[in-house]
C-alpha atoms as a PDB file:
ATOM      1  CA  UNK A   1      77.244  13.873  31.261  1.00  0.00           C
ATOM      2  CA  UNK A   2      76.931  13.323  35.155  1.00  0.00           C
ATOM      3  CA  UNK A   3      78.309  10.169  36.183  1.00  0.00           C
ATOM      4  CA  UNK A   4      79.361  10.837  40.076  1.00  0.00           C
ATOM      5  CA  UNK A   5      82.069  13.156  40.874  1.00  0.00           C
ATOM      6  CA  UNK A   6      81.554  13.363  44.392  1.00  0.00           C
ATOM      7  CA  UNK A   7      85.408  12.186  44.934  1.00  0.00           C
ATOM      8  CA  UNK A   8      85.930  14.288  41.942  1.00  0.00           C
ATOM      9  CA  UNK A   9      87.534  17.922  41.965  1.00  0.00           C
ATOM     10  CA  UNK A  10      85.181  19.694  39.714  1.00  0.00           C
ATOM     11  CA  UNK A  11      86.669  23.351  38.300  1.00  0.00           C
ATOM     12  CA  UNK A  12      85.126  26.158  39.521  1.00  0.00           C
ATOM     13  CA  UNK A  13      85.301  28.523  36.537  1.00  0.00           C
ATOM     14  CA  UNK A  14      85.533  28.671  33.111  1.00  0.00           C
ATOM     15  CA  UNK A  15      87.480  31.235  30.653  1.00  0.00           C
ATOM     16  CA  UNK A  16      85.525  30.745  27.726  1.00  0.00           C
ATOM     17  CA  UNK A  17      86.666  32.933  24.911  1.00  0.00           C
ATOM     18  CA  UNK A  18      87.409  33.954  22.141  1.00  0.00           C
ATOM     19  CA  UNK A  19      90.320  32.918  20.578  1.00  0.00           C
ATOM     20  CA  UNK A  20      92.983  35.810  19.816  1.00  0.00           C
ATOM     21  CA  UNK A  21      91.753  37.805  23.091  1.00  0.00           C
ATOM     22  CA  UNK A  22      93.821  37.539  25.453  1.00  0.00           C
ATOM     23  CA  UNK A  23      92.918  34.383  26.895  1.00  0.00           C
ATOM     24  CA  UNK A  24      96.204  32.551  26.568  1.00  0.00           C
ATOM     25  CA  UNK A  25      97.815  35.954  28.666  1.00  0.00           C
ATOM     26  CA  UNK A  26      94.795  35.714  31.203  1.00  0.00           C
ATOM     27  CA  UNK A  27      95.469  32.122  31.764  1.00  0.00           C
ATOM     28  CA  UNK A  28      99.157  31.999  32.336  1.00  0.00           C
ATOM     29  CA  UNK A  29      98.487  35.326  34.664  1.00  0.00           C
ATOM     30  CA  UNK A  30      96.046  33.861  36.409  1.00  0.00           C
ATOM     31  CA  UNK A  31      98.087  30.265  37.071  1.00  0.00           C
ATOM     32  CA  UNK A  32     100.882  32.295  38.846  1.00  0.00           C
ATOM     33  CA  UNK A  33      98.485  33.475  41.435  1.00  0.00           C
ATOM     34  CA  UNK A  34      98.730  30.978  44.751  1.00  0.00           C
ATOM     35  CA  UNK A  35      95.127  30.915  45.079  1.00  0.00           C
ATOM     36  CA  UNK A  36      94.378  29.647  41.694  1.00  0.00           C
ATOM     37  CA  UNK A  37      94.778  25.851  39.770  1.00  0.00           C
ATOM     38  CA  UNK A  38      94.738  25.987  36.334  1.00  0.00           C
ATOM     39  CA  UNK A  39      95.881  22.885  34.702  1.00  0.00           C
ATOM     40  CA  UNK A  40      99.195  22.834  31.891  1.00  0.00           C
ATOM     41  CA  UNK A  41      96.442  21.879  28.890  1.00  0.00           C
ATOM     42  CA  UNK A  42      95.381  25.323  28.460  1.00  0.00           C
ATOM     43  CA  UNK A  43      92.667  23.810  26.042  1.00  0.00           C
ATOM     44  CA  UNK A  44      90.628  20.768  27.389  1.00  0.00           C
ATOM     45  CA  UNK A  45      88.031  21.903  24.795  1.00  0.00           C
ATOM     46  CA  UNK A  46      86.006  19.273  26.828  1.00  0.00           C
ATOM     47  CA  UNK A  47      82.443  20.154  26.490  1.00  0.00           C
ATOM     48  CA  UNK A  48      83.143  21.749  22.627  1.00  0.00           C
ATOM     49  CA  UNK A  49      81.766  18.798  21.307  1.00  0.00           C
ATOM     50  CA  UNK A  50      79.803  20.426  18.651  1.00  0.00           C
ATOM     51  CA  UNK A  51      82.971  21.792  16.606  1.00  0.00           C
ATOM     52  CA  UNK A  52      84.699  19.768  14.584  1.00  0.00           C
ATOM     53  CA  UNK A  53      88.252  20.352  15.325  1.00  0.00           C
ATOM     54  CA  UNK A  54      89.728  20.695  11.424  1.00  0.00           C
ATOM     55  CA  UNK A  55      88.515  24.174  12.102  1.00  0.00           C
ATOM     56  CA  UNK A  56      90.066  25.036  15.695  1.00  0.00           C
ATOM     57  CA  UNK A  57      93.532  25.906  15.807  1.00  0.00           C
ATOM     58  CA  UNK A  58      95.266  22.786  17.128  1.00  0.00           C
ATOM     59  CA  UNK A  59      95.468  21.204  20.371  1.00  0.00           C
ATOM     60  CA  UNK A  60      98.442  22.252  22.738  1.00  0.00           C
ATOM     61  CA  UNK A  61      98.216  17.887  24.003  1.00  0.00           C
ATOM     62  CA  UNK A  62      96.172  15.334  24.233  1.00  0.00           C
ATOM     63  CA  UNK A  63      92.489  16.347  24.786  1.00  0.00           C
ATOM     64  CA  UNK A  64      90.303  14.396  27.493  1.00  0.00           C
ATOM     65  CA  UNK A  65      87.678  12.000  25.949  1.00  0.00           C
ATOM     66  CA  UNK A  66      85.781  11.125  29.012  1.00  0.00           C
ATOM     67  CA  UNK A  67      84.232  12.959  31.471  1.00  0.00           C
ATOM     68  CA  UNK A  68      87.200  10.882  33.956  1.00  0.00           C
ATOM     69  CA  UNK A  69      90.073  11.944  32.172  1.00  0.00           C
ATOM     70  CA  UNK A  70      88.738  15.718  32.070  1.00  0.00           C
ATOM     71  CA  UNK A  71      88.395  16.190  35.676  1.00  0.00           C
ATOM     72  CA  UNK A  72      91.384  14.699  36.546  1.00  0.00           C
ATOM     73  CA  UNK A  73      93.311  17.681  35.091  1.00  0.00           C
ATOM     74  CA  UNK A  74      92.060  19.471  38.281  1.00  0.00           C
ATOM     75  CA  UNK A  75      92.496  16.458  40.725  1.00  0.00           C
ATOM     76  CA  UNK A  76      95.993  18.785  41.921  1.00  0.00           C
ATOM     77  CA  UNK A  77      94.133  21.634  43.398  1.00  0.00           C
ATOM     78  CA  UNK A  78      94.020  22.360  46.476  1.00  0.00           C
ATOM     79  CA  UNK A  79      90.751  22.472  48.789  1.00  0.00           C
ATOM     80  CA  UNK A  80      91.928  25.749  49.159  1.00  0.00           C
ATOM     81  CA  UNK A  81      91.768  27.220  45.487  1.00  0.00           C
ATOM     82  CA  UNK A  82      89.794  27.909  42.378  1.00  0.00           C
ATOM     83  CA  UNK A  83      90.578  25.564  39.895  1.00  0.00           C
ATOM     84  CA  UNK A  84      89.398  26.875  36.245  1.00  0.00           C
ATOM     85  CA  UNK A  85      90.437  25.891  32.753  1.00  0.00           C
ATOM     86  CA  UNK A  86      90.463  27.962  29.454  1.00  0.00           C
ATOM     87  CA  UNK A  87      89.133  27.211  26.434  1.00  0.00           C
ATOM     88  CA  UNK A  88      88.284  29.969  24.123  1.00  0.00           C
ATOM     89  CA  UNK A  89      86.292  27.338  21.856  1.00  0.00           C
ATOM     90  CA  UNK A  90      83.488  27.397  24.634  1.00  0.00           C
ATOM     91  CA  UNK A  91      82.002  30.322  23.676  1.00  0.00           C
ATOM     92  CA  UNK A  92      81.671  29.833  20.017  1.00  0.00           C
ATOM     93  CA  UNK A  93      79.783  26.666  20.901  1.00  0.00           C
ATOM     94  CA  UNK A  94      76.090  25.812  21.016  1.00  0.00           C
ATOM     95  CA  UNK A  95      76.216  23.217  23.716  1.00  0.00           C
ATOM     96  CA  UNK A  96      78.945  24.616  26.016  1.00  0.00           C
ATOM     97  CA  UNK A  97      77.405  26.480  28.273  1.00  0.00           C
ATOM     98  CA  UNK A  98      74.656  23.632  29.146  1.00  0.00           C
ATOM     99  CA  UNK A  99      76.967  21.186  29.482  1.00  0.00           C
ATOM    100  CA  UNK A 100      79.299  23.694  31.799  1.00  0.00           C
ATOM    101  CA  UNK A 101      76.328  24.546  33.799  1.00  0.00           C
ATOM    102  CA  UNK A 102      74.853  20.681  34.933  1.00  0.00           C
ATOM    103  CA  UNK A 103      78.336  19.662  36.050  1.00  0.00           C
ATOM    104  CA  UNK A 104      79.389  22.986  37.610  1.00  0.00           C
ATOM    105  CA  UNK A 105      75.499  24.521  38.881  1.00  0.00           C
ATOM    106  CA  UNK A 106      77.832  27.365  40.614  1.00  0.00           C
ATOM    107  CA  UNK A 107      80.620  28.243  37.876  1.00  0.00           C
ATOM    108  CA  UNK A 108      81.867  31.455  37.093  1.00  0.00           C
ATOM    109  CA  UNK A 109      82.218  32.462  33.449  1.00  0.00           C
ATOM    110  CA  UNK A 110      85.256  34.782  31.917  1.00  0.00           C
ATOM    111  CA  UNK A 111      84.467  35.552  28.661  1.00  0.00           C
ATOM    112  CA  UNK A 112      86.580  37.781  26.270  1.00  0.00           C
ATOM    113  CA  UNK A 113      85.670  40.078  23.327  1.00  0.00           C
ATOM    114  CA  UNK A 114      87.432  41.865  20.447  1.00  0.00           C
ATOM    115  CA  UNK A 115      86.995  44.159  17.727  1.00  0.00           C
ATOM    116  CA  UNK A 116      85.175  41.949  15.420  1.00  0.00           C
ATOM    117  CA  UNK A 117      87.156  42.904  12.333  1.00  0.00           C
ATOM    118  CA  UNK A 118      90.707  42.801  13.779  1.00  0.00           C
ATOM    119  CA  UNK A 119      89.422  39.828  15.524  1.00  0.00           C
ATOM    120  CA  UNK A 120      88.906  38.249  12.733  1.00  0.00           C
ATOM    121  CA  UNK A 121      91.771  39.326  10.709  1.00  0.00           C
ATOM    122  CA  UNK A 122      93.679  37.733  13.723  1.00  0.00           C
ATOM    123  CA  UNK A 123      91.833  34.493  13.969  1.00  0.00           C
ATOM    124  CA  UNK A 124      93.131  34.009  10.354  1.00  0.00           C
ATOM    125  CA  UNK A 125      96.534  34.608  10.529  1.00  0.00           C
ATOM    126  CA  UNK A 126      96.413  32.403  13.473  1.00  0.00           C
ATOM    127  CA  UNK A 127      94.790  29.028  11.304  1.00  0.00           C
ATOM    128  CA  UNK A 128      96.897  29.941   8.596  1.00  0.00           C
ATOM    129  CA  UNK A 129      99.970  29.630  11.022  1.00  0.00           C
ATOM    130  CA  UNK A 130      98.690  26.249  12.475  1.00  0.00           C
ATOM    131  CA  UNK A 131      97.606  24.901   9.007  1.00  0.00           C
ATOM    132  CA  UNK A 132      93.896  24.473   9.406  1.00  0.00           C
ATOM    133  CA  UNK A 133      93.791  27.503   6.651  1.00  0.00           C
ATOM    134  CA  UNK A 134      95.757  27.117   3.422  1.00  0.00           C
ATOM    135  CA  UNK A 135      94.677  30.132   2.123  1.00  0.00           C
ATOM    136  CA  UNK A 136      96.955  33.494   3.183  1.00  0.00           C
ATOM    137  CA  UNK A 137      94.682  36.145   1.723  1.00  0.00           C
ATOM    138  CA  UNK A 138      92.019  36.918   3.952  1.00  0.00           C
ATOM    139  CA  UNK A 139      89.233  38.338   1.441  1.00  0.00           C
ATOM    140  CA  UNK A 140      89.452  35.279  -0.450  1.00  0.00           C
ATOM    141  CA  UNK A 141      89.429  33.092   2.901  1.00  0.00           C
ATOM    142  CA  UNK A 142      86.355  34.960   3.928  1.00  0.00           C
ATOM    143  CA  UNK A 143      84.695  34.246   0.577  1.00  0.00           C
ATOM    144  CA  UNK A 144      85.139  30.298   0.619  1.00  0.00           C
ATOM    145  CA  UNK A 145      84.383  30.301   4.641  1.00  0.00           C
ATOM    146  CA  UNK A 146      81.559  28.094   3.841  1.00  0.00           C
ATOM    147  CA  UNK A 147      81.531  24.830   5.050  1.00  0.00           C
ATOM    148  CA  UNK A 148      78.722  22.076   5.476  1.00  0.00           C
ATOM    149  CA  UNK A 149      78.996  19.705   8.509  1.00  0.00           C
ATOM    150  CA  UNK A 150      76.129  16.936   9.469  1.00  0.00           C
ATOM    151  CA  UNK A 151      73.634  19.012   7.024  1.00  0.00           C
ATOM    152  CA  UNK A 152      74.517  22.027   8.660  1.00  0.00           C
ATOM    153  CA  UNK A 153      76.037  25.041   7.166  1.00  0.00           C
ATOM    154  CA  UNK A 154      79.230  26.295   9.300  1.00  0.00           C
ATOM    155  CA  UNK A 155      80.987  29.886   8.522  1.00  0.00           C
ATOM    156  CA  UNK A 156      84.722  29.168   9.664  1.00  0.00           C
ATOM    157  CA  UNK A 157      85.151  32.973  10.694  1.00  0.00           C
ATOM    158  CA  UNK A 158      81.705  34.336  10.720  1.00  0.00           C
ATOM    159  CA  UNK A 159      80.289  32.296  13.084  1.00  0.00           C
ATOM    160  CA  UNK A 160      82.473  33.630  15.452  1.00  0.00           C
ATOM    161  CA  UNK A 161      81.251  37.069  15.682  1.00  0.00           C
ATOM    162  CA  UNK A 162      77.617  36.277  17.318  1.00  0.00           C
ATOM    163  CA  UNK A 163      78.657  37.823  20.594  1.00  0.00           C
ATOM    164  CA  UNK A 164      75.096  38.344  21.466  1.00  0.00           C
ATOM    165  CA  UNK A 165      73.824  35.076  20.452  1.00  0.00           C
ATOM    166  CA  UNK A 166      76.865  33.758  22.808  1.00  0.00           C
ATOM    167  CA  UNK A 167      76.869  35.538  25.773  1.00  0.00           C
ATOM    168  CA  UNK A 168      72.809  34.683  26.351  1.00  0.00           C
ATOM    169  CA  UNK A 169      73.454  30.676  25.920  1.00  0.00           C
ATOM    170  CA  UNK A 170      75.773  31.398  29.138  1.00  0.00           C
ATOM    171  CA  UNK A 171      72.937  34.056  30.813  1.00  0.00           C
ATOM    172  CA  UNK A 172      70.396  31.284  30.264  1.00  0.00           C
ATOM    173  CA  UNK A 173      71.806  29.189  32.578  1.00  0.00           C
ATOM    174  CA  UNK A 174      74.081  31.041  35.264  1.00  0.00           C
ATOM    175  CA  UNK A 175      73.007  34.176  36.773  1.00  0.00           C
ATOM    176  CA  UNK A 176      74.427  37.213  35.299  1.00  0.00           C
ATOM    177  CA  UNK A 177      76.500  37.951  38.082  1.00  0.00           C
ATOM    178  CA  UNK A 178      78.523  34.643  37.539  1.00  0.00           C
ATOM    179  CA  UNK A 179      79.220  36.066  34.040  1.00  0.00           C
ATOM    180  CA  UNK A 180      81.813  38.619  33.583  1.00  0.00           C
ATOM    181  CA  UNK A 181      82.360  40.061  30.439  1.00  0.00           C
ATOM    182  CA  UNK A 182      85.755  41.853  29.316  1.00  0.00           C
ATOM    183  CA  UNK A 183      86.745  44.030  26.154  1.00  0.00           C
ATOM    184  CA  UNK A 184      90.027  42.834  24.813  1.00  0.00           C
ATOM    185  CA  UNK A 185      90.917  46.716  24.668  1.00  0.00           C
ATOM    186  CA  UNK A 186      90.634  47.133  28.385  1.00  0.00           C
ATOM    187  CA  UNK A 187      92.910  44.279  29.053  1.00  0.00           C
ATOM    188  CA  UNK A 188      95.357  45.509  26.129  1.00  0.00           C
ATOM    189  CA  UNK A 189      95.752  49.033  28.040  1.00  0.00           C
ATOM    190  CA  UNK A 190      94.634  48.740  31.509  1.00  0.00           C
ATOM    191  CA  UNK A 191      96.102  44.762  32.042  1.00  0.00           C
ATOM    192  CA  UNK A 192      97.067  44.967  35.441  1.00  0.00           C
ATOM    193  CA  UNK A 193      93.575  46.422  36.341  1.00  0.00           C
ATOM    194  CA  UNK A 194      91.414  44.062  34.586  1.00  0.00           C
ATOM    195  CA  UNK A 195      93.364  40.975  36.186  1.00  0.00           C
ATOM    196  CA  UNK A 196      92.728  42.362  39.186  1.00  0.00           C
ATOM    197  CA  UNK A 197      88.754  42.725  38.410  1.00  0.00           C
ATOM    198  CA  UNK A 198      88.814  38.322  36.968  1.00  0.00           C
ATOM    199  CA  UNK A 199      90.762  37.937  40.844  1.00  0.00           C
ATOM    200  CA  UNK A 200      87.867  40.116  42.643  1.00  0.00           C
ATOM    201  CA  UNK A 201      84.894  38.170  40.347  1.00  0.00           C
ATOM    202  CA  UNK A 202      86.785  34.867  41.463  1.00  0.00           C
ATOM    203  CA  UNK A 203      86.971  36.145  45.075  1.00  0.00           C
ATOM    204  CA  UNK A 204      90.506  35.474  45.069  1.00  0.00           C
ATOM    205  CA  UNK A 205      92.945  37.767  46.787  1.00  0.00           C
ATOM    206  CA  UNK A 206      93.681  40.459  44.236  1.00  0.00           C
ATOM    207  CA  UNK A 207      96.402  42.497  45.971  1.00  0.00           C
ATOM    208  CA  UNK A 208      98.777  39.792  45.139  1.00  0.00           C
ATOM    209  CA  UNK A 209     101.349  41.139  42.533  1.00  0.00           C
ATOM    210  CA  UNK A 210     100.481  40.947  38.539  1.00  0.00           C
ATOM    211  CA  UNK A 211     103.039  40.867  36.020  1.00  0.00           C
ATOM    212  CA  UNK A 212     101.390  41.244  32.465  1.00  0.00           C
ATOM    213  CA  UNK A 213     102.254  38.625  29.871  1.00  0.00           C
ATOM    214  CA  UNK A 214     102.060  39.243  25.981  1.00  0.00           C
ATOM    215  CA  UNK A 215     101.271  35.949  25.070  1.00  0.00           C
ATOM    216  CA  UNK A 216     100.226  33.981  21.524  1.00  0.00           C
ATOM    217  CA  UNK A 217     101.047  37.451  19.579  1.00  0.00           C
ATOM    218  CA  UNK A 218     100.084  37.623  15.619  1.00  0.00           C
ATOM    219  CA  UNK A 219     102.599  36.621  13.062  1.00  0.00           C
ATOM    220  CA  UNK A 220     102.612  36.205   9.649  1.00  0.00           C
ATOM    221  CA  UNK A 221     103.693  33.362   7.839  1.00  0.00           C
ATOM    222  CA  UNK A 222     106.002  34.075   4.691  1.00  0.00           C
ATOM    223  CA  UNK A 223     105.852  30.757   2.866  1.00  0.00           C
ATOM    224  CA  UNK A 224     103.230  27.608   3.712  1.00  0.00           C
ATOM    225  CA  UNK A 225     105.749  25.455   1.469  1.00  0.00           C
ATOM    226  CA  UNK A 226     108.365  26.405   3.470  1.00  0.00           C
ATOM    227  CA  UNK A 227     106.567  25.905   6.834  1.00  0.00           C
ATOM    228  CA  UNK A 228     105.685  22.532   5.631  1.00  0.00           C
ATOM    229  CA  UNK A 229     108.796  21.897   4.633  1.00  0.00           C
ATOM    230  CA  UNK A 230     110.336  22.839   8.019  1.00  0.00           C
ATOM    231  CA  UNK A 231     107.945  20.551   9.701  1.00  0.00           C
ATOM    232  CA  UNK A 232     108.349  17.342   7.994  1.00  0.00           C
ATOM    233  CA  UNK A 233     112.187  17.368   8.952  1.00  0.00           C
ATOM    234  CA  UNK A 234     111.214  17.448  12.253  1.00  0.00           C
ATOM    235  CA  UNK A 235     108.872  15.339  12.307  1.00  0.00           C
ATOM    236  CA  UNK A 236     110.419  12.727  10.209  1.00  0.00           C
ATOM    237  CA  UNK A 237     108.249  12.685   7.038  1.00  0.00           C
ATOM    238  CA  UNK A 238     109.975  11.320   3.942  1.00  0.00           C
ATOM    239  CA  UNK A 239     113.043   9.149   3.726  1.00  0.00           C
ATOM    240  CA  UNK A 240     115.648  11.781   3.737  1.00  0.00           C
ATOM    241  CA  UNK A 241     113.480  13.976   6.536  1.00  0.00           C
ATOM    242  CA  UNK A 242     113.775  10.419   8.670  1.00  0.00           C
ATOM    243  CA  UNK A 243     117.730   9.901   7.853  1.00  0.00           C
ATOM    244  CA  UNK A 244     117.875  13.628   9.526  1.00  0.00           C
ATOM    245  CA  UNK A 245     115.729  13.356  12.072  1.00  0.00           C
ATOM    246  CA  UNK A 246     117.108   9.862  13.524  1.00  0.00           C
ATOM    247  CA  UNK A 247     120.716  11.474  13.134  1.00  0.00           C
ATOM    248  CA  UNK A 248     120.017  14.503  15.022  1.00  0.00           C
ATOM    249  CA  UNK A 249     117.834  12.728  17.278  1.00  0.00           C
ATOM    250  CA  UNK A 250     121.221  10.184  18.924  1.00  0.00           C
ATOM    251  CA  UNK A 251     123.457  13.337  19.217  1.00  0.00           C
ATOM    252  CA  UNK A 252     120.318  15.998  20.356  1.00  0.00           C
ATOM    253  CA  UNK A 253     118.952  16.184  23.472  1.00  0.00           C
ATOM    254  CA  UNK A 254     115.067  16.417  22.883  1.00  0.00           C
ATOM    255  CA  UNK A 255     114.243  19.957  24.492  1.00  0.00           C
ATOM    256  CA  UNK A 256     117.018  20.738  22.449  1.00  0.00           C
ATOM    257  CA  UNK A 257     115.760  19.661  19.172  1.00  0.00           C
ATOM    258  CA  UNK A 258     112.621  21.128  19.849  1.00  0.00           C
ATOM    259  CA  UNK A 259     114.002  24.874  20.910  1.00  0.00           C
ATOM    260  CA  UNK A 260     116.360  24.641  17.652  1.00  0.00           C
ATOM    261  CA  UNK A 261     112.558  23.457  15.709  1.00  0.00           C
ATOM    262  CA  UNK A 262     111.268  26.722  17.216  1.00  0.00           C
ATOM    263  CA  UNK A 263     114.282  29.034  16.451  1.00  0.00           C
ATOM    264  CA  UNK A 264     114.487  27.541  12.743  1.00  0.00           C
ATOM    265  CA  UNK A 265     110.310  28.710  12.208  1.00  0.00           C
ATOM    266  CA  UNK A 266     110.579  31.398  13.819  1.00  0.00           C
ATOM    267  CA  UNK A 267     113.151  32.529  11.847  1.00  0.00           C
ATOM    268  CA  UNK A 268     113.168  31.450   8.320  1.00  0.00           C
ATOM    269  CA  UNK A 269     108.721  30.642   8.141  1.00  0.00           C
ATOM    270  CA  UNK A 270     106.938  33.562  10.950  1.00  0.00           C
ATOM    271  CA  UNK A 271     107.540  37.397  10.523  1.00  0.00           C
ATOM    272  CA  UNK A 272     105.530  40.364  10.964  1.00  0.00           C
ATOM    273  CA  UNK A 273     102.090  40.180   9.443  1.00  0.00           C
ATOM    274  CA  UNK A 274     101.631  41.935   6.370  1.00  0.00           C
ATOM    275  CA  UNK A 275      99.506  45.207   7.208  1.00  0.00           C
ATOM    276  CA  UNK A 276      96.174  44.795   6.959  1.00  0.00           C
ATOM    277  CA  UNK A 277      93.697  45.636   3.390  1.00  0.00           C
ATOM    278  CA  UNK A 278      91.878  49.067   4.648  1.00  0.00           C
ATOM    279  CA  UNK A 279      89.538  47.728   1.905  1.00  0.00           C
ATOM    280  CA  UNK A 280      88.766  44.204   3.392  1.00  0.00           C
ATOM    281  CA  UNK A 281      88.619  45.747   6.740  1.00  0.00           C
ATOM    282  CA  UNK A 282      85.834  47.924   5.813  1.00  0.00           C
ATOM    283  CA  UNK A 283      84.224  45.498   4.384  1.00  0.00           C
ATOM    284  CA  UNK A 284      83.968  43.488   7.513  1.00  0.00           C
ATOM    285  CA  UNK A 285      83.053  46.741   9.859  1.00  0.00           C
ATOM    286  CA  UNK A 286      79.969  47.163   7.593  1.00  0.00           C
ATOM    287  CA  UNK A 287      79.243  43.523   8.007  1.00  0.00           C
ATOM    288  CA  UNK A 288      79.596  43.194  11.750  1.00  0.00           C
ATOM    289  CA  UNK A 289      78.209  46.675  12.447  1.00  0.00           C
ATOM    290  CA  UNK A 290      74.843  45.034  13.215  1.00  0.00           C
ATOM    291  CA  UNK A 291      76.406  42.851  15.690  1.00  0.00           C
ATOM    292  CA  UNK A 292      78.237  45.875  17.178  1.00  0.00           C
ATOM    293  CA  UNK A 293      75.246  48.204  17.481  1.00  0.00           C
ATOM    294  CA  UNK A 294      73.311  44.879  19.111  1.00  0.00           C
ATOM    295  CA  UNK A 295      76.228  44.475  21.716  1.00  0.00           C
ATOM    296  CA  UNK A 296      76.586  47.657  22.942  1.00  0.00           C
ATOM    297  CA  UNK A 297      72.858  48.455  23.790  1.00  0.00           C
ATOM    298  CA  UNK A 298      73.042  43.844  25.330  1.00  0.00           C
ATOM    299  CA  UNK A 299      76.147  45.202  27.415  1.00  0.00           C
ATOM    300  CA  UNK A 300      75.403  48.450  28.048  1.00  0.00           C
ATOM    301  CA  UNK A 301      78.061  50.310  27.052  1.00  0.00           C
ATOM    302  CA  UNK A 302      78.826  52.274  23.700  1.00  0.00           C
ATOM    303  CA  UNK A 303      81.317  49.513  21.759  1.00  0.00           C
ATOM    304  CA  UNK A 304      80.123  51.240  18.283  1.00  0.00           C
ATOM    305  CA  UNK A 305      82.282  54.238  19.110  1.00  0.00           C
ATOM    306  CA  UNK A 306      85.021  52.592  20.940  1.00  0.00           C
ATOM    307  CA  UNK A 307      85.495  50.252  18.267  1.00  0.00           C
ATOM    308  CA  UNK A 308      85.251  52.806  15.472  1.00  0.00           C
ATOM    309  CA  UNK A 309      81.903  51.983  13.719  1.00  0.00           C
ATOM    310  CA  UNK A 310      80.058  54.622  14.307  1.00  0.00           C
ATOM    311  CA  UNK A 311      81.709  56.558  10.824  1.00  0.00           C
ATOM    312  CA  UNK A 312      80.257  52.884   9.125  1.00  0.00           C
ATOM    313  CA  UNK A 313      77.009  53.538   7.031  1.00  0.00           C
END
């Protein structure tokens, strides 16, 4: 994993997660600021080797296979900046923070954590949107979560919420003071202050001004069949879908076609999630309460009452 990169611009920290946290708002924030590289794949996913990607939410582009192509997403920074990358698949993984650690000894770590039941309610609207979930009722998603990979037993939602288990693979190998932890409900109602904390931790000028970004938000998705449908025009599946697309595609400029791809989904396929089963959300406070109660006395600070589990038996 260390072939030279002593010509090589080597990133200097690492947002690592989770998904549906706020990272996709972080990192556009923190690419505006002049002191700061981040590169336009938001999601190198680089050293996530361990997770097979039918169930992450899809890359953004194409995804670096070699250590070569990886770190020339950086090789436009400036002497003079921090170059970082996000990827909120880091954190979830087993072999991340290793891997981070013996080709960046000095990295700083930005990790990101949410209610673990609306978190998770989230992350499944979100795969259900992309198409890695094909099931649109979460209690019966959570019930067939199971899934075996290499002789190992993978939970496709569960697995996320080991917060504990996470953040020490990163304090094993970088000083805890390289590590800084956020609560997605701090950045949801004080943003400008919290980007202003990631721009002090990455001693980066943080008087500079900060707009805040909503970014990625939740949607629902009315009809799979009909997303699908939507999708193969586009893309040119089927005869008829390829008559269409080929027509459009001499007359259409291609930003074009893709806004109008956009506008059409986001009209007729995404809405406003349904609101969420009290009963299913219950559920999975009593399950993660555990976890909760195990993170607040790891961090510190009281996340049982914050979060609301402290009225959870």
């Amino acid at each position: 994993m260390t072939p030279s990169t002593d010509s090589a611009r080597v990133p200097d920290f690492f947002i690592v997660g989770h998904h549906k946290s706020g990272t996709t708002a972080l990192y556009r924030m923190l690419r505006r600021h002049p002191q700061i590289f981040m590169p336009a794949l938001k999601e190198p996913k680089f050293f996530a080797s361990d997770l097979p990607a039918r169930l992450e939410p899809p890359a953004a582009g194409t995804l670096p296979g070699t250590l070569k192509e990886y770190l020339a997403l950086f090789a436009d920074a400036r002497p003079d900046q921090r170059a970082g990358e996000a990827s909120p698949s880091y954190l979830r993984s087993h072999v991340a923070a290793g891997l981070i650690a013996q080709l960046q000894p000095a990295a700083r770590i930005v990790a990101i954590l949410r209610e673990p039941a609306s978190f998770v309610r989230s992350l499944h609207l979100q795969l259900v949107q992309s198409h890695v979930e094909s099931e649109k009722d979460l209690a019966k998603a959570l019930a067939a979560e199971d899934v075996v990979r290499g002789g190992q037993q993978m939970r496709r939602y569960s697995d996320h919420v080991r917060y504990v288990e996470q953040l020490r693979r990163y304090h094993a190998v970088f000083p805890r003071e390289r590590v800084l932890v956020l609560i997605y409900d701090d950045f949801r109602a004080e943003n400008e202050a919290t980007v202003r904390r990631v721009l002090r931790f990455l001693d980066v000028d943080d008087t500079v001004r900060v707009d805040p970004i909503e970014a990625n938000p939740t949607v629902g998705v009315r009809s799979l069949r009909l997303d699908d449908t939507v999708r193969a025009l586009y893309e040119g599946r089927g005869p008829l879908a390829r008559i269409v697309k080929n027509t459009v595609k001499t007359i259409t400029p291609t930003r074009l076609r893709v806004n109008a791809s956009r506008a059409i989904r986001g009209r007729l396929v995404y809405g406003k999630p349904p609101p969420p089963d009290e009963d299913v959300m219950a559920q999975l406070r009593h399950r993660f309460k555990a976890e909760v109660l195990a993170l607040s006395e790891y961090m510190d600070r009281d996340l049982v009452e914050l979060w609301g589990y402290d009225g959870i038996a």
